[in-house]
PDB file of N, CA and C in Angstrom:
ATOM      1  N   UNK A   1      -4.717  34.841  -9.993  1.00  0.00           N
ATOM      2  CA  UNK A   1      -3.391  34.270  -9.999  1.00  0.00           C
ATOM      3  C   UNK A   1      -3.257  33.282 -11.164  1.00  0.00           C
ATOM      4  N   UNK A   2      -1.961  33.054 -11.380  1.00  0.00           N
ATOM      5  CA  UNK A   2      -1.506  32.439 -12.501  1.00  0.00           C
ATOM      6  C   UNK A   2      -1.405  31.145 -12.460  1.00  0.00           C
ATOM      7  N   UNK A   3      -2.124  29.632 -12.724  1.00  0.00           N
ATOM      8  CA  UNK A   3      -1.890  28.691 -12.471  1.00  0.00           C
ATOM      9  C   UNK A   3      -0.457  27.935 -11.508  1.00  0.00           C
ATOM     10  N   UNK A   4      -0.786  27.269 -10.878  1.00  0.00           N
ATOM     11  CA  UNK A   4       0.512  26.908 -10.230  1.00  0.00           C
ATOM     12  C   UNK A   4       1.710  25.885 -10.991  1.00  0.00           C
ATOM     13  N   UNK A   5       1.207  25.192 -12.011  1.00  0.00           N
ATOM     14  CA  UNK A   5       1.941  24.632 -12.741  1.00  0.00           C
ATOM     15  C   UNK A   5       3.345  25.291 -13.259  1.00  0.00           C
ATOM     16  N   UNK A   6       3.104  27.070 -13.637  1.00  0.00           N
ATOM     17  CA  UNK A   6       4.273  27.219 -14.293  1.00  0.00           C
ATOM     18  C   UNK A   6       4.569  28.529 -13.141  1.00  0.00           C
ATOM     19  N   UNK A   7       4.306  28.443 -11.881  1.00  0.00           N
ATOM     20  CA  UNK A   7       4.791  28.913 -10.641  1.00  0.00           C
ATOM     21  C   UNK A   7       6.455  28.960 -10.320  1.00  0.00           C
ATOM     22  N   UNK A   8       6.814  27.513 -10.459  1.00  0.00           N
ATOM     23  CA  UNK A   8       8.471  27.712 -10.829  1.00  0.00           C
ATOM     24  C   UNK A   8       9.176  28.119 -11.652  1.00  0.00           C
ATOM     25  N   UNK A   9       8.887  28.221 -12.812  1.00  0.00           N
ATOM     26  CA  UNK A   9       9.358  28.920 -14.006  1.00  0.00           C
ATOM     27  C   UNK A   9       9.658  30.557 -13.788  1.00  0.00           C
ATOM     28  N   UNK A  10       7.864  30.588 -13.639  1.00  0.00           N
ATOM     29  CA  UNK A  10       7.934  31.780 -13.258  1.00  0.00           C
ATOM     30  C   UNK A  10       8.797  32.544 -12.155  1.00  0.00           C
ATOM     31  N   UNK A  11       9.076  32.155 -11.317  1.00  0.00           N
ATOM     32  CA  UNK A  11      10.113  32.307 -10.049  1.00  0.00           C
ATOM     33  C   UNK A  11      11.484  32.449 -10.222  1.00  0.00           C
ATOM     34  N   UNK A  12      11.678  31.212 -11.283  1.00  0.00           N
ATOM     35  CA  UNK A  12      13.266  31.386 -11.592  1.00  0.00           C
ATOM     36  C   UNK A  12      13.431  32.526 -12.480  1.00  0.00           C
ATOM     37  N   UNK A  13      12.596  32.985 -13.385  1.00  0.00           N
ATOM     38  CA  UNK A  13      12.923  33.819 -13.925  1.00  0.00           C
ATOM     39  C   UNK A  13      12.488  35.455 -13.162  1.00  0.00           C
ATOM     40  N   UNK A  14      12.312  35.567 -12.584  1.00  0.00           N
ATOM     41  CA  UNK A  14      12.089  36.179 -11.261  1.00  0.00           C
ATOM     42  C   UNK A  14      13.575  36.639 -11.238  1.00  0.00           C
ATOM     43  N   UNK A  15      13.667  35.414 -10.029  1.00  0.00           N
ATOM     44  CA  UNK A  15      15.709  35.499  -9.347  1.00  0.00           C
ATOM     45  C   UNK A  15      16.608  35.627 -10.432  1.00  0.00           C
ATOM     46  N   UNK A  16      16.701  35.495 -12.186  1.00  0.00           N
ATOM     47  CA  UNK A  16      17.583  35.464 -12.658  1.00  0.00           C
ATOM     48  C   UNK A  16      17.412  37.016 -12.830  1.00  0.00           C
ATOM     49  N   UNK A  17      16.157  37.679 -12.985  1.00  0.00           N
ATOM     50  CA  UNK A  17      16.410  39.618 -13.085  1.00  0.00           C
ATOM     51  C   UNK A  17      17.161  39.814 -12.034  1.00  0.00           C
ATOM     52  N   UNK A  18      16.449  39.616 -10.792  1.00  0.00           N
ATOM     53  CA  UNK A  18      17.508  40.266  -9.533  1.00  0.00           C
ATOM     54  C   UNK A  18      18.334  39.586  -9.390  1.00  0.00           C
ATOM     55  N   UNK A  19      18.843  38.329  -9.493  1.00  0.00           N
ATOM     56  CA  UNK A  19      20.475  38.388 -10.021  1.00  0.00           C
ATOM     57  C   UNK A  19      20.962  38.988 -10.584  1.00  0.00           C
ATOM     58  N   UNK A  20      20.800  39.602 -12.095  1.00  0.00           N
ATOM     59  CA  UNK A  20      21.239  40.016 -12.933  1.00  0.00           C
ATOM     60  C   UNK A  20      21.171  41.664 -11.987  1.00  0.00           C
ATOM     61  N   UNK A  21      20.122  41.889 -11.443  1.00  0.00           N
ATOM     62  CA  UNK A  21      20.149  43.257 -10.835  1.00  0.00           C
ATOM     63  C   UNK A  21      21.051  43.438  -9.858  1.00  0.00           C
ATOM     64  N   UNK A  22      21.023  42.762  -8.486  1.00  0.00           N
ATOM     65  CA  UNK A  22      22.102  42.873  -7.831  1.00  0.00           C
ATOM     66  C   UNK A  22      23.445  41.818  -7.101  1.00  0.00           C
ATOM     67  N   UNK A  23      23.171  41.061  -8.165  1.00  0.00           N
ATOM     68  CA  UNK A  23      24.416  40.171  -8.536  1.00  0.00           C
ATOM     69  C   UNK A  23      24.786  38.663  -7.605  1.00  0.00           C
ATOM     70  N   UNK A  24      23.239  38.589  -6.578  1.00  0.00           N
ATOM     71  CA  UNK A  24      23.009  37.279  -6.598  1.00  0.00           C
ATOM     72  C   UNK A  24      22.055  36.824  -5.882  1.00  0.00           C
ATOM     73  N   UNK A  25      21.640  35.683  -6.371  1.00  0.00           N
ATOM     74  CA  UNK A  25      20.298  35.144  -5.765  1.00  0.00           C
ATOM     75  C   UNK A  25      19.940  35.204  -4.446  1.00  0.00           C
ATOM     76  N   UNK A  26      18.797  36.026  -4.667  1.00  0.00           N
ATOM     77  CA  UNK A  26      17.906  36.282  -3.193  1.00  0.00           C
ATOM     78  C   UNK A  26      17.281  34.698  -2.857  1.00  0.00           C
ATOM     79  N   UNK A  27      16.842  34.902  -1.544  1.00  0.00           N
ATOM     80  CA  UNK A  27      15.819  33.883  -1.425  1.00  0.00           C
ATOM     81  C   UNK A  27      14.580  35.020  -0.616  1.00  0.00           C
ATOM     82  N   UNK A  28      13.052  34.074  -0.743  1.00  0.00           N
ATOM     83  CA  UNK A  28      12.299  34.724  -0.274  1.00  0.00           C
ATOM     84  C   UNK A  28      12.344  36.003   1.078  1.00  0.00           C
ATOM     85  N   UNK A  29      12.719  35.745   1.746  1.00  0.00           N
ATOM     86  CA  UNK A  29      13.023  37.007   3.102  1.00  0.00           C
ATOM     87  C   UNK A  29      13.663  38.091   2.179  1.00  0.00           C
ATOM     88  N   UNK A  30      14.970  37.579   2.011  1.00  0.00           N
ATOM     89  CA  UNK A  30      15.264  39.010   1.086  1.00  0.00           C
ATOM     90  C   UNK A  30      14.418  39.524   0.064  1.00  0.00           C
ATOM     91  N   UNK A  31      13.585  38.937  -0.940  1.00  0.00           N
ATOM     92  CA  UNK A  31      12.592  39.726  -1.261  1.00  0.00           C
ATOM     93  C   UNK A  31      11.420  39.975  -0.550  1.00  0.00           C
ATOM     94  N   UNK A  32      11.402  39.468  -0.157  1.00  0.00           N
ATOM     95  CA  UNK A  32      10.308  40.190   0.877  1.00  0.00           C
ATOM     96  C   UNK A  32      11.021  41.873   1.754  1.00  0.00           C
ATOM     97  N   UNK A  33      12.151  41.587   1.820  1.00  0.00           N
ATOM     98  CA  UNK A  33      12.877  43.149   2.597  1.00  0.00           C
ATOM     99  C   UNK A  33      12.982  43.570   1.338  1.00  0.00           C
ATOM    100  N   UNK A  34      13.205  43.360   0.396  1.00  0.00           N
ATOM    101  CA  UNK A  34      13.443  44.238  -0.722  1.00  0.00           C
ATOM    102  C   UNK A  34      12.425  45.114  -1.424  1.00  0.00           C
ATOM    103  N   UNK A  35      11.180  44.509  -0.989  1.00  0.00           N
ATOM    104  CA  UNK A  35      10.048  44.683  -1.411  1.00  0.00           C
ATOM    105  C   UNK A  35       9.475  45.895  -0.032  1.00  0.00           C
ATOM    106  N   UNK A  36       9.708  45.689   0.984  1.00  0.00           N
ATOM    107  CA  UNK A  36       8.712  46.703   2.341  1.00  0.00           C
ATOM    108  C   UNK A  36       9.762  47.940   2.057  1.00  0.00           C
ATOM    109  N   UNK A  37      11.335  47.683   1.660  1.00  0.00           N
ATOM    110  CA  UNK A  37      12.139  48.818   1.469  1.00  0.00           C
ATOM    111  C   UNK A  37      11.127  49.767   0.611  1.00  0.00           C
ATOM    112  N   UNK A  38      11.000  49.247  -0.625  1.00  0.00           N
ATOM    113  CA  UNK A  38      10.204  49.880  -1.983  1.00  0.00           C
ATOM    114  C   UNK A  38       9.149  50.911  -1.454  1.00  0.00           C
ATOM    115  N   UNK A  39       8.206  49.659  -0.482  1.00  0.00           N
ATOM    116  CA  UNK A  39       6.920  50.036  -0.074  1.00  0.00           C
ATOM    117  C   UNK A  39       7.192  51.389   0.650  1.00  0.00           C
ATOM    118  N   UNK A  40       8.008  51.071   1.983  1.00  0.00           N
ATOM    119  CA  UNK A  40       8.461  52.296   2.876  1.00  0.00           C
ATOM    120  C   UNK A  40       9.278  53.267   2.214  1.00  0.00           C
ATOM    121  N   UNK A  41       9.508  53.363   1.246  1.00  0.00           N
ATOM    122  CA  UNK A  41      10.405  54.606   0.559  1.00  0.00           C
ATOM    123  C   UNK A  41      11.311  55.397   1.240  1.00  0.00           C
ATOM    124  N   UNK A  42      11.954  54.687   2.096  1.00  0.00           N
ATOM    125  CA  UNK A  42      13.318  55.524   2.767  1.00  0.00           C
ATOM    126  C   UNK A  42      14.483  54.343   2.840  1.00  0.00           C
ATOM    127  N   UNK A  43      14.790  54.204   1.611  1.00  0.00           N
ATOM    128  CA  UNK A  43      15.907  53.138   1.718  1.00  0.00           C
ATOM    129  C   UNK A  43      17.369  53.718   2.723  1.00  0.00           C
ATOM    130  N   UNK A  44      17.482  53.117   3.338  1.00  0.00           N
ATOM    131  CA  UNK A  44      19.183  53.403   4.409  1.00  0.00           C
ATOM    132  C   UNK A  44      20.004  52.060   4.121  1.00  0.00           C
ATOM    133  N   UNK A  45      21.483  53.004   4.594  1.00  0.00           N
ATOM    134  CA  UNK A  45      22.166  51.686   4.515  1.00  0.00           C
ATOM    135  C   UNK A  45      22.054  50.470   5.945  1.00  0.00           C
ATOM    136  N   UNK A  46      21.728  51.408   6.546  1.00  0.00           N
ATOM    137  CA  UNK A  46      21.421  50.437   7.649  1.00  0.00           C
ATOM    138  C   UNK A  46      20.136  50.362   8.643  1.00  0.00           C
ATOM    139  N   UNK A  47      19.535  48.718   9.156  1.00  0.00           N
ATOM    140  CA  UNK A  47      18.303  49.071   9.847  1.00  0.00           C
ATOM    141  C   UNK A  47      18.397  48.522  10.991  1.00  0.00           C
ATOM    142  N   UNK A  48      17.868  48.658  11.418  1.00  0.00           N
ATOM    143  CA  UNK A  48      17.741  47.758  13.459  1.00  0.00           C
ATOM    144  C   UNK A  48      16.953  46.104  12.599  1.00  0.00           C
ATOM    145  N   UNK A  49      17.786  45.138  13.482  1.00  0.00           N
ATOM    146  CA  UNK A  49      16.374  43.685  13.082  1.00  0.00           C
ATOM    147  C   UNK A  49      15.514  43.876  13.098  1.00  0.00           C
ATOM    148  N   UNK A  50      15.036  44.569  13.942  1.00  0.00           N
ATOM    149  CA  UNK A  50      13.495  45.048  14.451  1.00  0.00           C
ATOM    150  C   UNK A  50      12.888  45.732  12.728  1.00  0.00           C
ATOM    151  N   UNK A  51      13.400  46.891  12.546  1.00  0.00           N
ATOM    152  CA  UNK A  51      13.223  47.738  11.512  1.00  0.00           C
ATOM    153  C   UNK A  51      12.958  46.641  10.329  1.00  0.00           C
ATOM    154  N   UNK A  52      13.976  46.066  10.021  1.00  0.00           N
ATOM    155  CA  UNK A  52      13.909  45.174   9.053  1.00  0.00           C
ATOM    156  C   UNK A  52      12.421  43.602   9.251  1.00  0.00           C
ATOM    157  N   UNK A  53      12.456  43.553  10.517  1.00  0.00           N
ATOM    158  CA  UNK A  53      10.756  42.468  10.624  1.00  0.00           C
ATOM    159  C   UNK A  53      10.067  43.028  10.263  1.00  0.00           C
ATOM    160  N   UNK A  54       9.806  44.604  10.649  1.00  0.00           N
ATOM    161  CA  UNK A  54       8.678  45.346  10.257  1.00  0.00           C
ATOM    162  C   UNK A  54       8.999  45.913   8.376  1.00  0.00           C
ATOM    163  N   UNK A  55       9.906  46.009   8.154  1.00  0.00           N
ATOM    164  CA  UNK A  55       9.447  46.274   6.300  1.00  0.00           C
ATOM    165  C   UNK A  55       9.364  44.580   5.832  1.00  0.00           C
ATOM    166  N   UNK A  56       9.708  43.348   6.222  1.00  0.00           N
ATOM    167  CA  UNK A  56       9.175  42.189   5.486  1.00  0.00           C
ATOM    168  C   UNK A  56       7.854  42.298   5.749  1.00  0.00           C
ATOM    169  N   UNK A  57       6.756  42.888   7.140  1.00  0.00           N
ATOM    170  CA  UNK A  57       5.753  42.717   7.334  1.00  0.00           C
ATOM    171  C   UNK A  57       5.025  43.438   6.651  1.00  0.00           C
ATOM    172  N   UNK A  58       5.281  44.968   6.274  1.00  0.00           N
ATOM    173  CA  UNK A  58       5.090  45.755   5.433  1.00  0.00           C
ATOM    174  C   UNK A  58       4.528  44.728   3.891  1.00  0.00           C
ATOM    175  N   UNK A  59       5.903  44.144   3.531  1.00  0.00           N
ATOM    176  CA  UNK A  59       5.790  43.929   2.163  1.00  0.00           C
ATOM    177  C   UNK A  59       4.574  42.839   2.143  1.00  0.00           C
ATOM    178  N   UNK A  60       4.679  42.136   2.644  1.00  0.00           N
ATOM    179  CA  UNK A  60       3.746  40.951   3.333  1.00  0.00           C
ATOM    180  C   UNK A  60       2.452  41.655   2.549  1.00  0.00           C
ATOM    181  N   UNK A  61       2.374  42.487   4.216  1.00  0.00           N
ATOM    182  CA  UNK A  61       0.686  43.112   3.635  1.00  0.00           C
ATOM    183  C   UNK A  61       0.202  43.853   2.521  1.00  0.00           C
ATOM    184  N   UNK A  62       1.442  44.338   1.899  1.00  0.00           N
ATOM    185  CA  UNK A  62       1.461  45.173   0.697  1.00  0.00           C
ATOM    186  C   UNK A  62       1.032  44.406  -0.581  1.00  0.00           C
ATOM    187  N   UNK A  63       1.788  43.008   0.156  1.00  0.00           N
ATOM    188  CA  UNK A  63       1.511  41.784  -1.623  1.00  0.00           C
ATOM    189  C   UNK A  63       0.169  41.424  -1.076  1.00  0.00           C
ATOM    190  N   UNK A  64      -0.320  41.221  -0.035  1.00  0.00           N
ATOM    191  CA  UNK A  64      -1.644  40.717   0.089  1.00  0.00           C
ATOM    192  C   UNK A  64      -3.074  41.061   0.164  1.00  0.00           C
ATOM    193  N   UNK A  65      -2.179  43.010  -0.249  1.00  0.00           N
ATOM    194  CA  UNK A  65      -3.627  43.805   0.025  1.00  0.00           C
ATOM    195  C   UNK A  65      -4.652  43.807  -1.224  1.00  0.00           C
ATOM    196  N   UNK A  66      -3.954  43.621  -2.580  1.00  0.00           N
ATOM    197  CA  UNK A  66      -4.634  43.036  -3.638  1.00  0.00           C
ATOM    198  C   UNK A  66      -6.003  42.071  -3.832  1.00  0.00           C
ATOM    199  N   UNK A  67      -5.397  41.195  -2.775  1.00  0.00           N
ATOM    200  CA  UNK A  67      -5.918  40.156  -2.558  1.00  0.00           C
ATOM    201  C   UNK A  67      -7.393  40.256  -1.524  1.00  0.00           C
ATOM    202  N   UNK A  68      -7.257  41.490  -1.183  1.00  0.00           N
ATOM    203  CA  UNK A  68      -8.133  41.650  -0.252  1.00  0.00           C
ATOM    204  C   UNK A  68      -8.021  41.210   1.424  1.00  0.00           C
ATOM    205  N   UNK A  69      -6.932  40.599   1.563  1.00  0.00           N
ATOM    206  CA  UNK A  69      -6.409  40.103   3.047  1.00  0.00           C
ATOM    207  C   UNK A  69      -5.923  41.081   3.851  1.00  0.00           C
ATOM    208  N   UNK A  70      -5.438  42.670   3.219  1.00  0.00           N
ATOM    209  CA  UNK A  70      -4.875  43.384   4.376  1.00  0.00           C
ATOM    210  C   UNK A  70      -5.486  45.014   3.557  1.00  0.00           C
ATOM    211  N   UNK A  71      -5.960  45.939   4.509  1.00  0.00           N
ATOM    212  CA  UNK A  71      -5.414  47.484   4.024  1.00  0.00           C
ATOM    213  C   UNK A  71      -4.803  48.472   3.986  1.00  0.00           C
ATOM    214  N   UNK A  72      -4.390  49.293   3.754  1.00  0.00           N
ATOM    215  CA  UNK A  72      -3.421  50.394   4.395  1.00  0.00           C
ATOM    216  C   UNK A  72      -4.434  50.842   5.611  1.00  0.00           C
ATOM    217  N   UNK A  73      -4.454  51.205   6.672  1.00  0.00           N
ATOM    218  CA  UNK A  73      -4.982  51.652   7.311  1.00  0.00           C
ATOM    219  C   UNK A  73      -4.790  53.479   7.924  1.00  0.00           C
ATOM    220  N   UNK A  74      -2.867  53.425   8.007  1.00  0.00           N
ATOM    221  CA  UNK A  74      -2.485  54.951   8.423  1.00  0.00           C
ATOM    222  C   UNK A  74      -1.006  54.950   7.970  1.00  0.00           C
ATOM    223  N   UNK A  75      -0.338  55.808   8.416  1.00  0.00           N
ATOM    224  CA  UNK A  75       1.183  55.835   7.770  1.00  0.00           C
ATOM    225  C   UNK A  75       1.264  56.850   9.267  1.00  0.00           C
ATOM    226  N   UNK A  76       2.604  56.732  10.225  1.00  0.00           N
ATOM    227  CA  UNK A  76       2.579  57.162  11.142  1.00  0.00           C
ATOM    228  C   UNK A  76       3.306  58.500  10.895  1.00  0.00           C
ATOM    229  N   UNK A  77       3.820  58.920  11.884  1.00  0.00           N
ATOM    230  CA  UNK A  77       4.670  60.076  12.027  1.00  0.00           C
ATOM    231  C   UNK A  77       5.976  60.211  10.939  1.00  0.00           C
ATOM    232  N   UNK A  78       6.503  58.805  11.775  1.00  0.00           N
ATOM    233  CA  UNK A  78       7.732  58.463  11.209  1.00  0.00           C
ATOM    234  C   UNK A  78       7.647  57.984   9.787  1.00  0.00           C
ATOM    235  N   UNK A  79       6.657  57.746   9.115  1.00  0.00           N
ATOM    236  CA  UNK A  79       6.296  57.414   7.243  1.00  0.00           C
ATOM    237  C   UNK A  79       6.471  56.092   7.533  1.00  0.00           C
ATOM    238  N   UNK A  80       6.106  55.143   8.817  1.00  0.00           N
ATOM    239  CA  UNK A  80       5.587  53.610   8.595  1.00  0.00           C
ATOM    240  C   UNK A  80       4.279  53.396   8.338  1.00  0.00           C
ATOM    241  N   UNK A  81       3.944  52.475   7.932  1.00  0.00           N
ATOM    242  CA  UNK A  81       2.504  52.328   6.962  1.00  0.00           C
ATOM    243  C   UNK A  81       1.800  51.095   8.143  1.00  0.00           C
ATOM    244  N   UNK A  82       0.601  51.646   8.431  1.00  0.00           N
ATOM    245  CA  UNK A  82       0.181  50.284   9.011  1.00  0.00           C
ATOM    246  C   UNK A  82      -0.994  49.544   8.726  1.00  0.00           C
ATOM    247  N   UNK A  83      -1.541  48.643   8.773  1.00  0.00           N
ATOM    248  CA  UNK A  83      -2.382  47.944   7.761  1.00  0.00           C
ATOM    249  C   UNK A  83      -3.022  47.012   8.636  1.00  0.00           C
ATOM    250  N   UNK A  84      -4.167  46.955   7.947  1.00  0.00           N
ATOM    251  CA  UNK A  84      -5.356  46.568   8.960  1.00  0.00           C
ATOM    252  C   UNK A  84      -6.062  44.891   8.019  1.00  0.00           C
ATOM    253  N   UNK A  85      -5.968  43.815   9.070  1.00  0.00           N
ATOM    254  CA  UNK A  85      -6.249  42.753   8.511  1.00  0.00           C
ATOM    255  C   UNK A  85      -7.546  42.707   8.167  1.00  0.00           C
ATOM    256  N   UNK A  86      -7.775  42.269   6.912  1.00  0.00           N
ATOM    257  CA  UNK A  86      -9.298  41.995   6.879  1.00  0.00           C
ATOM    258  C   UNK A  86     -10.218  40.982   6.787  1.00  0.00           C
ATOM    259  N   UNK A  87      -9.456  39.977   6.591  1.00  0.00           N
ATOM    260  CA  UNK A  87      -9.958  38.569   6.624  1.00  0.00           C
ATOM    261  C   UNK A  87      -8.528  37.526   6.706  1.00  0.00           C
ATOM    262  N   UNK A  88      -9.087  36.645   7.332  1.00  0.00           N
ATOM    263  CA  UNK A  88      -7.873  35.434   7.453  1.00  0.00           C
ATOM    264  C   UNK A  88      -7.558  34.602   6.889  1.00  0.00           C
ATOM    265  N   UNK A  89      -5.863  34.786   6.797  1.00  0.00           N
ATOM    266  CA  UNK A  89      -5.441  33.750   5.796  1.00  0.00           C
ATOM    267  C   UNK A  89      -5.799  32.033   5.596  1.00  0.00           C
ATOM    268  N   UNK A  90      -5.597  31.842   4.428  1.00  0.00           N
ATOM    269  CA  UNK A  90      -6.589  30.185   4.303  1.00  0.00           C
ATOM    270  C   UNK A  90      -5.550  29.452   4.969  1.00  0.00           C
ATOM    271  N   UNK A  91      -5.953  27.981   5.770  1.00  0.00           N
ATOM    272  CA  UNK A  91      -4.940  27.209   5.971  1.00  0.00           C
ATOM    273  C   UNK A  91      -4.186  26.795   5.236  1.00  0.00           C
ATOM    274  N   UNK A  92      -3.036  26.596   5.037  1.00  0.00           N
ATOM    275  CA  UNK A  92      -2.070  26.141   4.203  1.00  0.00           C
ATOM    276  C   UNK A  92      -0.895  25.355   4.698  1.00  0.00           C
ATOM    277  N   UNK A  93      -0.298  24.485   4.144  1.00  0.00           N
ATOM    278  CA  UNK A  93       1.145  24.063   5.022  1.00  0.00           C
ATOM    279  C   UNK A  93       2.246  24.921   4.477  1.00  0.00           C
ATOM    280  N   UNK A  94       3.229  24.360   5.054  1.00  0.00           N
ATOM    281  CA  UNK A  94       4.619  25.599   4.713  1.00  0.00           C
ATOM    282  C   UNK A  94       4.724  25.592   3.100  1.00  0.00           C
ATOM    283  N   UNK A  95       4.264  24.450   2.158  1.00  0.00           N
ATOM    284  CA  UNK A  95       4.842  24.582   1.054  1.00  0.00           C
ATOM    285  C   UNK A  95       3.565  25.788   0.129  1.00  0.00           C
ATOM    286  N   UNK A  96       2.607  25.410   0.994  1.00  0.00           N
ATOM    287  CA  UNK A  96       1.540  26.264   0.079  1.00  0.00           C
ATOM    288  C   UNK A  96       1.549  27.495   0.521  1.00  0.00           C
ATOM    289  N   UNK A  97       2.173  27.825   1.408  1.00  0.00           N
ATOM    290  CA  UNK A  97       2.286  29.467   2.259  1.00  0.00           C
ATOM    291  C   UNK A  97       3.573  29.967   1.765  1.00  0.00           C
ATOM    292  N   UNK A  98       4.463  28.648   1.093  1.00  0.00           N
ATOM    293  CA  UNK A  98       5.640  29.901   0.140  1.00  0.00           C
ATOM    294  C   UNK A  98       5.115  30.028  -0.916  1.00  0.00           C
ATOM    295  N   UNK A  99       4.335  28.836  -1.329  1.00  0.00           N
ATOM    296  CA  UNK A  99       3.869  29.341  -2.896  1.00  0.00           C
ATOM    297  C   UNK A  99       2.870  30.245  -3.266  1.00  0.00           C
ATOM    298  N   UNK A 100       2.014  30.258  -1.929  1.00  0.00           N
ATOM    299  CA  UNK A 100       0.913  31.776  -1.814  1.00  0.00           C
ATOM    300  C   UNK A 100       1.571  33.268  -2.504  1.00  0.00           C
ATOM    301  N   UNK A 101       2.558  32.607  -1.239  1.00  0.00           N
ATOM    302  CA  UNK A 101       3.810  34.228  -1.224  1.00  0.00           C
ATOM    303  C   UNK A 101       4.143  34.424  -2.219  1.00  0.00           C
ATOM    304  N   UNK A 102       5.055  33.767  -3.178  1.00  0.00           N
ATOM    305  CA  UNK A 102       5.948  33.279  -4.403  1.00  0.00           C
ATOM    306  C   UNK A 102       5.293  34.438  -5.590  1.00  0.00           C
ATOM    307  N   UNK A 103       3.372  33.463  -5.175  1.00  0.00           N
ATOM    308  CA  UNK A 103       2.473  34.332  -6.503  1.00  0.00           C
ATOM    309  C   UNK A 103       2.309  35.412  -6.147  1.00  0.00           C
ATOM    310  N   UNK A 104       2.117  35.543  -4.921  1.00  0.00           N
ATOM    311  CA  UNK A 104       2.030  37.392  -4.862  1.00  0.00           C
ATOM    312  C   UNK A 104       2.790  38.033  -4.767  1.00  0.00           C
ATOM    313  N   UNK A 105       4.205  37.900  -4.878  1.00  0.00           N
ATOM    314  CA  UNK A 105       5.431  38.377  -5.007  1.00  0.00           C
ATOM    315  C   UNK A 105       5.574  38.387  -6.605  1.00  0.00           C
ATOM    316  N   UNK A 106       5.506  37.578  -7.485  1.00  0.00           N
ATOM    317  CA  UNK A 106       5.286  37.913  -8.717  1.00  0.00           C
ATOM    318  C   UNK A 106       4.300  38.464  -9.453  1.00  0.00           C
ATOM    319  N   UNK A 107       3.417  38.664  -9.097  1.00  0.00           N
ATOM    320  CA  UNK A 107       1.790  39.809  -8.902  1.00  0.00           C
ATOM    321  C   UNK A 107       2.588  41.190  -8.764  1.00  0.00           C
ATOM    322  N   UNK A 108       3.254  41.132  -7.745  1.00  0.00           N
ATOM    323  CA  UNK A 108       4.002  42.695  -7.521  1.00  0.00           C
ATOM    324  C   UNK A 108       4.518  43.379  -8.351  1.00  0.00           C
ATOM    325  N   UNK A 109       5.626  42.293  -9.040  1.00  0.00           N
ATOM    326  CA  UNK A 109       6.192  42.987  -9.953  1.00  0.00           C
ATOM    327  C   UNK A 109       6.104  42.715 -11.228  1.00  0.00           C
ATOM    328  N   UNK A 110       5.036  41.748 -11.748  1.00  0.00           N
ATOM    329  CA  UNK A 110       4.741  41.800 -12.865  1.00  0.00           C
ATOM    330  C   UNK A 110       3.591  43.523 -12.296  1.00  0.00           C
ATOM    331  N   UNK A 111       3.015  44.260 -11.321  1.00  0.00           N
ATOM    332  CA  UNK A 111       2.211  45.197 -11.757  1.00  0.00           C
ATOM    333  C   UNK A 111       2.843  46.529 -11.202  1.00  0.00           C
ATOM    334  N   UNK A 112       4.106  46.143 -11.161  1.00  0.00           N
ATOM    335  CA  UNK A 112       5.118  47.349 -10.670  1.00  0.00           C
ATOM    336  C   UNK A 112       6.378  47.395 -12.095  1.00  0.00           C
ATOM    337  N   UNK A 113       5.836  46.701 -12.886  1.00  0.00           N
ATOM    338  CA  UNK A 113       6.752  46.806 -14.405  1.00  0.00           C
ATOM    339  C   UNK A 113       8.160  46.752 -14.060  1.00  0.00           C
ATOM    340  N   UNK A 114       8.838  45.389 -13.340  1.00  0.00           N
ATOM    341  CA  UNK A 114       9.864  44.523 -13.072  1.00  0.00           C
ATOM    342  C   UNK A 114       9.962  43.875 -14.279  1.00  0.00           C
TER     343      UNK A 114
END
């Protein structure tokens, strides 16, 4: 990961693509759904809440499998992906568990050519 110093920078310029992409600033949850959509490859216009906890959880494990914290484990019937923890996340407080996220959300798509 990329030092945390230029973590915000990096971020804003993040939200100003997908602004510029779909015309206004996300905050984390929405990328995070924007991201399990990608992962799960059946974008709809519409999902159950339920549907939608499970692709942020998706994306979750998807940014963290890099990292060695989660694996794909199976992909079911229905083409949901499920993923098997492999070690536990470090303690952190809320600010260091968005900024965990933040970097591995920009990990994603700096290696998904965003």
């Amino acid at each position: 990961m990329i030092a945390n110093d230029d973590l915000q920078q990096r971020w804003w310029n993040l939200e100003a693509k997908l602004v510029e992409r779909f015309g206004k600033k996300p905050d984390v949850e929405t990328v995070l759904f924007l991201i399990g959509m990608q992962e799960f490859g059946d974008i709809k216009d519409k999902f159950t809440k339920e549907q939608k906890q499970d692709l942020m959880h998706i994306a979750v494990c998807s940014l963290l499998s890099p990292s060695g914290f989660y694996e794909l484990e199976s992909v079911d019937e229905d083409g949901w992906p499920h993923f098997k923890q492999l070690k536990p996340m470090p303690d952190m407080n809320a600010i260091e568990q968005e900024n965990f996220l933040k970097d591995h959300i920009l990990l994603y798509f700096t290696n998904n050519e965003f």
